[in-house]
PDB file of N, CA and C in Angstrom:
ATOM      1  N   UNK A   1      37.618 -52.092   3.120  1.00  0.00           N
ATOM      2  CA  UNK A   1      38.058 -53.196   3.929  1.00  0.00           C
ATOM      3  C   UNK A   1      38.858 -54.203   3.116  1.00  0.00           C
ATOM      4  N   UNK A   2      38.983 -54.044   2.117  1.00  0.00           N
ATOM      5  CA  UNK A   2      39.490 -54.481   1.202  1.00  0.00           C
ATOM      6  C   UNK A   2      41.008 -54.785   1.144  1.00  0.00           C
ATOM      7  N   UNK A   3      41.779 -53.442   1.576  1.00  0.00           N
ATOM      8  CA  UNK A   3      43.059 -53.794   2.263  1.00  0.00           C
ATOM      9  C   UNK A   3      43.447 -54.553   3.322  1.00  0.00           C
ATOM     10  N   UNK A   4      42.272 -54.592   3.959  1.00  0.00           N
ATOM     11  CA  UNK A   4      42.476 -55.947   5.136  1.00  0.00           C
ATOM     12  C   UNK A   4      42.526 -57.540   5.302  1.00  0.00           C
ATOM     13  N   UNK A   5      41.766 -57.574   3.208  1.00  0.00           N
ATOM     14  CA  UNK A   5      41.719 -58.328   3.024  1.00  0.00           C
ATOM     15  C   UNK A   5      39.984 -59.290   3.451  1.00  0.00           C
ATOM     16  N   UNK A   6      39.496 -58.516   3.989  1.00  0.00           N
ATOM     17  CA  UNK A   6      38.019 -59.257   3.974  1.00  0.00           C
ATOM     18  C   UNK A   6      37.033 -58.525   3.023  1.00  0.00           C
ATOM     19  N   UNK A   7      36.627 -59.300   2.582  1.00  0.00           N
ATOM     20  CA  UNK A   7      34.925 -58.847   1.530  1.00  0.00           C
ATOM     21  C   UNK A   7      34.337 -58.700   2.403  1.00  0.00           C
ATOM     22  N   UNK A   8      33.145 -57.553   1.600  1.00  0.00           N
ATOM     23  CA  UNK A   8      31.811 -58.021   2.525  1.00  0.00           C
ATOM     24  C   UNK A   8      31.062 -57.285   1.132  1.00  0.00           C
ATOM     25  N   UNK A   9      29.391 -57.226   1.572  1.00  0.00           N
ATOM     26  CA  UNK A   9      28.787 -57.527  -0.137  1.00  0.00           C
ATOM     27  C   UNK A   9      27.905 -55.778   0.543  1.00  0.00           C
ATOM     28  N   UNK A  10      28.186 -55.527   2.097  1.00  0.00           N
ATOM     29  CA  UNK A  10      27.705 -53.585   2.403  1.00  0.00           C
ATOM     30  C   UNK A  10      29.146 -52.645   2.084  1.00  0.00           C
ATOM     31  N   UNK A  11      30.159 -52.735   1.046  1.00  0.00           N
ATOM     32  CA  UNK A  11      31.168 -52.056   0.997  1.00  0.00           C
ATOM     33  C   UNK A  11      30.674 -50.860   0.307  1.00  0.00           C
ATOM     34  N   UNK A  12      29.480 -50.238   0.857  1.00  0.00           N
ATOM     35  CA  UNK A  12      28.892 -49.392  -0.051  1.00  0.00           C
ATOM     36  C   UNK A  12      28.523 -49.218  -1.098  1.00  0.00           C
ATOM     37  N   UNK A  13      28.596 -50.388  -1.565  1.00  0.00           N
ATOM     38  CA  UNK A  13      28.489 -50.455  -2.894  1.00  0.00           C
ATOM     39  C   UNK A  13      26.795 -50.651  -3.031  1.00  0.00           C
ATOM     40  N   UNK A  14      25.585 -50.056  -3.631  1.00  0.00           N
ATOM     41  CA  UNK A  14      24.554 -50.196  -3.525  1.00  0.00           C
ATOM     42  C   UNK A  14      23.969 -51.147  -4.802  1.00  0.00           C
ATOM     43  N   UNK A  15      23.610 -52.458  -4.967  1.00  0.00           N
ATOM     44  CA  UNK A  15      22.905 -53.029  -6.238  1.00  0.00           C
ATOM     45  C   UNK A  15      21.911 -52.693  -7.010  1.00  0.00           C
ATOM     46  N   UNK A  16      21.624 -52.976  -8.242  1.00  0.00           N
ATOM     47  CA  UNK A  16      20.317 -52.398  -8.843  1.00  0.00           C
ATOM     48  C   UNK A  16      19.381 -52.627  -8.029  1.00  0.00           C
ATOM     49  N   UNK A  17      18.971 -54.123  -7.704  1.00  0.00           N
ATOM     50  CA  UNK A  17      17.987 -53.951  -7.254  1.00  0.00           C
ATOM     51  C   UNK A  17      17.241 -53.559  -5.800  1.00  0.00           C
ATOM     52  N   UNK A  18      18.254 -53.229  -4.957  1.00  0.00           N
ATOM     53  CA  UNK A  18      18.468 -52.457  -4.063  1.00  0.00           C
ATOM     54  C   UNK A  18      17.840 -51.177  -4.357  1.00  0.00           C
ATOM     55  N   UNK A  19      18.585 -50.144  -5.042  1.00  0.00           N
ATOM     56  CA  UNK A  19      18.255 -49.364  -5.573  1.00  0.00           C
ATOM     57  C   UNK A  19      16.551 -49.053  -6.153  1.00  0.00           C
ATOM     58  N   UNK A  20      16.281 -50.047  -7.217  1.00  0.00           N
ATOM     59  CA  UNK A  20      14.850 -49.805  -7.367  1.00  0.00           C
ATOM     60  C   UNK A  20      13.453 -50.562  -6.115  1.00  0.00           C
ATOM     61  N   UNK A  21      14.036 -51.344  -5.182  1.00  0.00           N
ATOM     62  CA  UNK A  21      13.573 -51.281  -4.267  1.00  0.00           C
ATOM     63  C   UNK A  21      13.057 -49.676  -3.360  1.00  0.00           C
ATOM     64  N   UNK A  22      14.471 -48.930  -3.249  1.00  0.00           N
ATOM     65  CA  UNK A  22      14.056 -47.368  -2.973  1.00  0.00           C
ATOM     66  C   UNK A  22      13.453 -46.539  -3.629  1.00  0.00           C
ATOM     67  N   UNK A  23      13.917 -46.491  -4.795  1.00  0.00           N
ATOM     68  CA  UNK A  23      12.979 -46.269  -5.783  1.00  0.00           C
ATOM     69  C   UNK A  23      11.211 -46.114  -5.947  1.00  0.00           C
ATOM     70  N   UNK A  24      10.920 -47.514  -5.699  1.00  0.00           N
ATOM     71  CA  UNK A  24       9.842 -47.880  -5.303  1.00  0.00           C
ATOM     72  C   UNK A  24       8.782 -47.404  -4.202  1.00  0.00           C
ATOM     73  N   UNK A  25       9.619 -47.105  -2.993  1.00  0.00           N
ATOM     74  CA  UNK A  25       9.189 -47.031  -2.124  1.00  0.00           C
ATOM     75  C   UNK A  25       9.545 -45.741  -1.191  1.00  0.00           C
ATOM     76  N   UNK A  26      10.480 -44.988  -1.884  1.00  0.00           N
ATOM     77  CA  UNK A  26      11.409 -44.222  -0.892  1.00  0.00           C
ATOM     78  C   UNK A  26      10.120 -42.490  -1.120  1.00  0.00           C
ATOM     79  N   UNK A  27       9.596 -41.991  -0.230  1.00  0.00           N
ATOM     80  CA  UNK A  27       9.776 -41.496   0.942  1.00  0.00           C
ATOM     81  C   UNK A  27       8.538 -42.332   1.798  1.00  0.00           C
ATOM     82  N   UNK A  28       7.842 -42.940   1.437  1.00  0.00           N
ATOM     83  CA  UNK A  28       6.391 -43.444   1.935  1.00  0.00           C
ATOM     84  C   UNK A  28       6.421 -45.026   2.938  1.00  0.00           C
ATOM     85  N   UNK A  29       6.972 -45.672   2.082  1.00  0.00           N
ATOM     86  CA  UNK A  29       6.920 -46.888   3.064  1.00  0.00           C
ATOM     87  C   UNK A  29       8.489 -47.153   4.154  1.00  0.00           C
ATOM     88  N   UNK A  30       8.493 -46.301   5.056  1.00  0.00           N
ATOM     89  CA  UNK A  30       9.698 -46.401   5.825  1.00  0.00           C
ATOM     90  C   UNK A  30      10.425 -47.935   6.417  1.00  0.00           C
ATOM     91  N   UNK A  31       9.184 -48.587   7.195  1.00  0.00           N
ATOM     92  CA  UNK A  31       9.133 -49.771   7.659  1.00  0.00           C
ATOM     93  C   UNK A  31       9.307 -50.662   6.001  1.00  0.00           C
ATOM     94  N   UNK A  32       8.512 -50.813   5.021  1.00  0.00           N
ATOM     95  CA  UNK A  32       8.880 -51.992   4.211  1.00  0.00           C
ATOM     96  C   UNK A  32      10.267 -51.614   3.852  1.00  0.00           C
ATOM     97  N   UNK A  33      10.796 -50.470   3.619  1.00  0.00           N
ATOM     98  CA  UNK A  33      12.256 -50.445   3.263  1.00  0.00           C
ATOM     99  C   UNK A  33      13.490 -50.839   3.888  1.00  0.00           C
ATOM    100  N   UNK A  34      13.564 -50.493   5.892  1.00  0.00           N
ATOM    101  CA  UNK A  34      14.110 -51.160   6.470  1.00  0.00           C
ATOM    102  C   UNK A  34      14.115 -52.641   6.658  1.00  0.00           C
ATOM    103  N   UNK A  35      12.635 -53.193   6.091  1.00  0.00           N
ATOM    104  CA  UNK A  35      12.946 -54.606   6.188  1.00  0.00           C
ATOM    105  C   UNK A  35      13.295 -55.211   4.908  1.00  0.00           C
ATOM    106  N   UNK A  36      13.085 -54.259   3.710  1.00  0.00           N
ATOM    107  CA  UNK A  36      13.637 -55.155   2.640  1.00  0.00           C
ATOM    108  C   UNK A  36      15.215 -54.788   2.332  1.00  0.00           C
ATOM    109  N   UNK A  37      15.499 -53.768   3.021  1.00  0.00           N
ATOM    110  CA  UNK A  37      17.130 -53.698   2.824  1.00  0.00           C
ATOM    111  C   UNK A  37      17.943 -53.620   4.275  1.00  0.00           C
ATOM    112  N   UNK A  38      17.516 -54.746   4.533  1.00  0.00           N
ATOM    113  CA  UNK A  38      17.972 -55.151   6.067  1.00  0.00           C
ATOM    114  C   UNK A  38      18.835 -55.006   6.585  1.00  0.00           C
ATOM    115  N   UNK A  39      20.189 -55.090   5.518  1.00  0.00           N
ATOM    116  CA  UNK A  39      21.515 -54.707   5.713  1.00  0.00           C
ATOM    117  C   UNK A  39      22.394 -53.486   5.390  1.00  0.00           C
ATOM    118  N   UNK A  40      21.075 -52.328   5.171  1.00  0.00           N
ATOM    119  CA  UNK A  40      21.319 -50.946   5.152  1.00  0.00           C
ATOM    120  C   UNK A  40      20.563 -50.186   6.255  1.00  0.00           C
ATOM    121  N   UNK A  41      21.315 -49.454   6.796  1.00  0.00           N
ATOM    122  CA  UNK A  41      21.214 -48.457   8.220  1.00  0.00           C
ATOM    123  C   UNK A  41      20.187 -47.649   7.743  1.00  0.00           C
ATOM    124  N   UNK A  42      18.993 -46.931   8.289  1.00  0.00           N
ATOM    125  CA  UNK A  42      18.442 -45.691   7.961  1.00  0.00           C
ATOM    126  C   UNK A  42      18.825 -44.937   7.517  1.00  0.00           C
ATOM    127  N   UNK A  43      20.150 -44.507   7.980  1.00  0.00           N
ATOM    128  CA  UNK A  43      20.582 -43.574   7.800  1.00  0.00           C
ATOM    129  C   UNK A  43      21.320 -43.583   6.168  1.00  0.00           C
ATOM    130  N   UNK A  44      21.613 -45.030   5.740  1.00  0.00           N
ATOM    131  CA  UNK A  44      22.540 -45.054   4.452  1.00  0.00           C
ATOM    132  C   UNK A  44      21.037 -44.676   3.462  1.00  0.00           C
ATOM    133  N   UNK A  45      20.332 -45.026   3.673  1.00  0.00           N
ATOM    134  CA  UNK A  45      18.712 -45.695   3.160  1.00  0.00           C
ATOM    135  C   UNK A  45      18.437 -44.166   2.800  1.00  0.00           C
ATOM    136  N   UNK A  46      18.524 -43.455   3.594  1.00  0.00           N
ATOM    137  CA  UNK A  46      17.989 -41.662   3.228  1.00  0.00           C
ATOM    138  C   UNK A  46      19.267 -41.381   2.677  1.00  0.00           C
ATOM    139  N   UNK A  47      20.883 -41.237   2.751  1.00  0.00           N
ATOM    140  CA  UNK A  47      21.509 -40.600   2.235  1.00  0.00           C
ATOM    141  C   UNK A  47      21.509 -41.130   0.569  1.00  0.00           C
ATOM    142  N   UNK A  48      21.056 -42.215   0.411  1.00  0.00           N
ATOM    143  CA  UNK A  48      21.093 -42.552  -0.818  1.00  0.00           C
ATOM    144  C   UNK A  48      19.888 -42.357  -1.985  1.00  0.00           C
ATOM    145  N   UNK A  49      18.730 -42.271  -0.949  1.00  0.00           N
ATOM    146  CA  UNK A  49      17.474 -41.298  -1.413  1.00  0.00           C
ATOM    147  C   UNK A  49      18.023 -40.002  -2.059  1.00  0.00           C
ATOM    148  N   UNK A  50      19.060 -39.593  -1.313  1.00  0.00           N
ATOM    149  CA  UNK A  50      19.138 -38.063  -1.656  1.00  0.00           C
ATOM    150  C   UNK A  50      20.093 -38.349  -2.898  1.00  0.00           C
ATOM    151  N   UNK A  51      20.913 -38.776  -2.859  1.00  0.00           N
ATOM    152  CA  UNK A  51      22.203 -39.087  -3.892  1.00  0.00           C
ATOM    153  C   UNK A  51      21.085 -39.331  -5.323  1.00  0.00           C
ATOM    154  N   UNK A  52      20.208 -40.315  -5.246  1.00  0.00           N
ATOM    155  CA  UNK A  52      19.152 -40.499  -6.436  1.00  0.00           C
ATOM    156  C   UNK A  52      18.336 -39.315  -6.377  1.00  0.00           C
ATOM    157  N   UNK A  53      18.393 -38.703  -5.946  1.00  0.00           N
ATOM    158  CA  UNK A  53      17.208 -37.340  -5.809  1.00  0.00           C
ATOM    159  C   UNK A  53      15.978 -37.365  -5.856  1.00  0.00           C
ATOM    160  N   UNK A  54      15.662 -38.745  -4.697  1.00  0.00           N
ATOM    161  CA  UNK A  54      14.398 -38.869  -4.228  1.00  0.00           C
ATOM    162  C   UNK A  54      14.074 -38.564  -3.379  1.00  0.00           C
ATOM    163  N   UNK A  55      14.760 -37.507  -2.478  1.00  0.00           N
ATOM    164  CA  UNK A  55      14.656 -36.849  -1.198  1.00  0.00           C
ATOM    165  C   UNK A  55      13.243 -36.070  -1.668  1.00  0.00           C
ATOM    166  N   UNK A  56      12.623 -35.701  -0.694  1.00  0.00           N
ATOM    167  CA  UNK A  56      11.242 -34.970  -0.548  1.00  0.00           C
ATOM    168  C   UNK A  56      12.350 -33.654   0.061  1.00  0.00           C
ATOM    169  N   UNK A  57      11.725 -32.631  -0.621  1.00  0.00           N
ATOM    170  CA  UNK A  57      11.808 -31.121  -0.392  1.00  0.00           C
ATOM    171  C   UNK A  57      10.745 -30.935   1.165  1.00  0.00           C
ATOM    172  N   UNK A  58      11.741 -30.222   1.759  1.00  0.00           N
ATOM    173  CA  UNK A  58      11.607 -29.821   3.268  1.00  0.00           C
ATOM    174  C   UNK A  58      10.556 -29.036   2.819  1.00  0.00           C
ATOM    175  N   UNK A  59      10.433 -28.451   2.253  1.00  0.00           N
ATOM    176  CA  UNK A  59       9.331 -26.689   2.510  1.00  0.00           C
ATOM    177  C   UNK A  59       8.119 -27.497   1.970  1.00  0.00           C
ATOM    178  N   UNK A  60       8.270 -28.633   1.001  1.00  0.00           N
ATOM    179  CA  UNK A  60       7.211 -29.408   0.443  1.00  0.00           C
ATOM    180  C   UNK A  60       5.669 -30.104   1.987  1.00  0.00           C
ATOM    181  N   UNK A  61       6.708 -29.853   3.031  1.00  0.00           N
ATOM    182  CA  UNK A  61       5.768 -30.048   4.220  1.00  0.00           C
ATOM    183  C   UNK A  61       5.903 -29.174   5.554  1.00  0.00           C
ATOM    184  N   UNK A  62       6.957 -28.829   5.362  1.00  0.00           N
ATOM    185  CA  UNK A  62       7.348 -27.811   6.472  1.00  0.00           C
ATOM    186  C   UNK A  62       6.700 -26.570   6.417  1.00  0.00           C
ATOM    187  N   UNK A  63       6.026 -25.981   5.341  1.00  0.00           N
ATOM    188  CA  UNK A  63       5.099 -25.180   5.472  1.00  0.00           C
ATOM    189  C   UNK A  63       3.894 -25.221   4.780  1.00  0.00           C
ATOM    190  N   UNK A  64       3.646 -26.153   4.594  1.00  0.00           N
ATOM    191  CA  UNK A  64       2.065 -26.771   3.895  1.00  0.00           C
ATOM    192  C   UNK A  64       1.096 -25.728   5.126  1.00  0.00           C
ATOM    193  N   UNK A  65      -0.248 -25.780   4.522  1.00  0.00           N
ATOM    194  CA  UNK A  65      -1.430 -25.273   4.964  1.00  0.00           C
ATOM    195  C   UNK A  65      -1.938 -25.238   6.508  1.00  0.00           C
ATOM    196  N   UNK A  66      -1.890 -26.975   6.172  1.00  0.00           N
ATOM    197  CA  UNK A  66      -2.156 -27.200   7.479  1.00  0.00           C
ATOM    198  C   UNK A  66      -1.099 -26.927   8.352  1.00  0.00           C
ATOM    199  N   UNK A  67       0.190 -27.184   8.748  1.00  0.00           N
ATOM    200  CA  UNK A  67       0.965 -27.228   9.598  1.00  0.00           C
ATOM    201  C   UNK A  67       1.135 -25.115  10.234  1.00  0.00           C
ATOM    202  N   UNK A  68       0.791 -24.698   9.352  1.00  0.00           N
ATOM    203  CA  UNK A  68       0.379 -22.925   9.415  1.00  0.00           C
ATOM    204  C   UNK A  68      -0.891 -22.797  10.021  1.00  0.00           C
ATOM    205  N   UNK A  69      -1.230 -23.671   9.733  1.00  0.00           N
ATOM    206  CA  UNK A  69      -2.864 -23.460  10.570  1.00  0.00           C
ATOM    207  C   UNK A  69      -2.541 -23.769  11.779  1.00  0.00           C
ATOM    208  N   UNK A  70      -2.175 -25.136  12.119  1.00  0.00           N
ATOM    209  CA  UNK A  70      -1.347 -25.407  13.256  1.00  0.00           C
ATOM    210  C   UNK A  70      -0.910 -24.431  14.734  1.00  0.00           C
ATOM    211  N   UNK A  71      -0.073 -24.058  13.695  1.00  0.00           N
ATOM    212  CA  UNK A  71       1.003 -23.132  14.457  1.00  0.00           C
ATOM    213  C   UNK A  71      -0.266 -21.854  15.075  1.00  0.00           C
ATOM    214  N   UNK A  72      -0.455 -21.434  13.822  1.00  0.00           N
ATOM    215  CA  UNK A  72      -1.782 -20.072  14.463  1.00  0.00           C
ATOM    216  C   UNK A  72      -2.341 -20.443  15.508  1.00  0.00           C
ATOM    217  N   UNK A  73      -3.032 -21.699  15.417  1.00  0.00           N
ATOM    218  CA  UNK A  73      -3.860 -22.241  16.343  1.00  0.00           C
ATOM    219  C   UNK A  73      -3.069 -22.538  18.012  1.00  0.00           C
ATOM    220  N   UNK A  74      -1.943 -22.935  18.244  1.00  0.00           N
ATOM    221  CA  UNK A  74      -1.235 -23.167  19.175  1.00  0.00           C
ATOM    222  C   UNK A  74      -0.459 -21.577  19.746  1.00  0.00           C
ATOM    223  N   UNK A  75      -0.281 -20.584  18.551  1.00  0.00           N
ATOM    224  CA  UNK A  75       0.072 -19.370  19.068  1.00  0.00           C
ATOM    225  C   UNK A  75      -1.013 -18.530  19.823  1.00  0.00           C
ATOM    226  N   UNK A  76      -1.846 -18.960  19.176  1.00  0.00           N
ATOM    227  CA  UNK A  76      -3.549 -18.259  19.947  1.00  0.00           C
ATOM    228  C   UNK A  76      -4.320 -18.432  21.053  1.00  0.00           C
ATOM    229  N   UNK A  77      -4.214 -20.502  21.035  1.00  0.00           N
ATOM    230  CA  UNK A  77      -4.087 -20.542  22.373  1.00  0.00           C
ATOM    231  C   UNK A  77      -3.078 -20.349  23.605  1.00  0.00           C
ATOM    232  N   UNK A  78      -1.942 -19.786  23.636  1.00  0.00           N
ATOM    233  CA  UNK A  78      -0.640 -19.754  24.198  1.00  0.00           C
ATOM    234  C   UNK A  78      -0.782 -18.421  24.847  1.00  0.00           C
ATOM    235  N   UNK A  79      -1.496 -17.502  23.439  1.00  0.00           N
ATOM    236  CA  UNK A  79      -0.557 -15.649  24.006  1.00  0.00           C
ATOM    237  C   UNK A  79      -0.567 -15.382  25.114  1.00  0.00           C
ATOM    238  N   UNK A  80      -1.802 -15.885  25.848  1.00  0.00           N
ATOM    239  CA  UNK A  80      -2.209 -15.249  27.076  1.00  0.00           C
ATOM    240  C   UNK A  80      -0.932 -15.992  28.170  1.00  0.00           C
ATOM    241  N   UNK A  81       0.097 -16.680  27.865  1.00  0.00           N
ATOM    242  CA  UNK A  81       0.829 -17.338  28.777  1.00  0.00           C
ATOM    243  C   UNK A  81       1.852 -16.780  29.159  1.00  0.00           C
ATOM    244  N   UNK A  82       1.951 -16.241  28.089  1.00  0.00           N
ATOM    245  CA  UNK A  82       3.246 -14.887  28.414  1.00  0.00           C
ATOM    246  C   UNK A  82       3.094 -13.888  28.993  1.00  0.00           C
ATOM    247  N   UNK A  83       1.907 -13.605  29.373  1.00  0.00           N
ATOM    248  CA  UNK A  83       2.077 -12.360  30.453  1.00  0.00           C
ATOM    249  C   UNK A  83       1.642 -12.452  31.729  1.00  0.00           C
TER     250      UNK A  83
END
């Protein structure tokens, strides 16, 4: 925006302490993070998790124990629905 001639202080540009704010907090406290970086979208808030490589690994819960137990349990009660 810069060519337009207006500042602004979200030009993507992310601050340290911004940063170790996520740091801090990034994958667990969702709510304290939207309110302490008020002027970052969810969505910038996770892409920048990932850029620091504090993203949580998908398979790290997507197939944990329980969520397999889960599934068994909901396929077992179900089968009989299909026929």
């Amino acid at each position: 925006m810069s060519e337009l001639g207006v500042e602004t202080d979200r030009a993507g540009k992310w601050y340290e302490e911004e940063k170790e704010i996520l740091k801090k907090n990034y994958p667990d406290e969702k709510e304290k993070l939207k309110n302490e970086l008020e002027n970052r979208t969810w969505n910038a808030i996770k892409l920048k998790a990932m850029d620091l490589g504090l993203a949580r690994d998908q398979e790290e819960y997507r197939y944990s124990e329980e969520v397999k137990e889960q599934l068994r349990n909901l396929a077992e009660d179900s089968k009989y629905l299909w026929i």
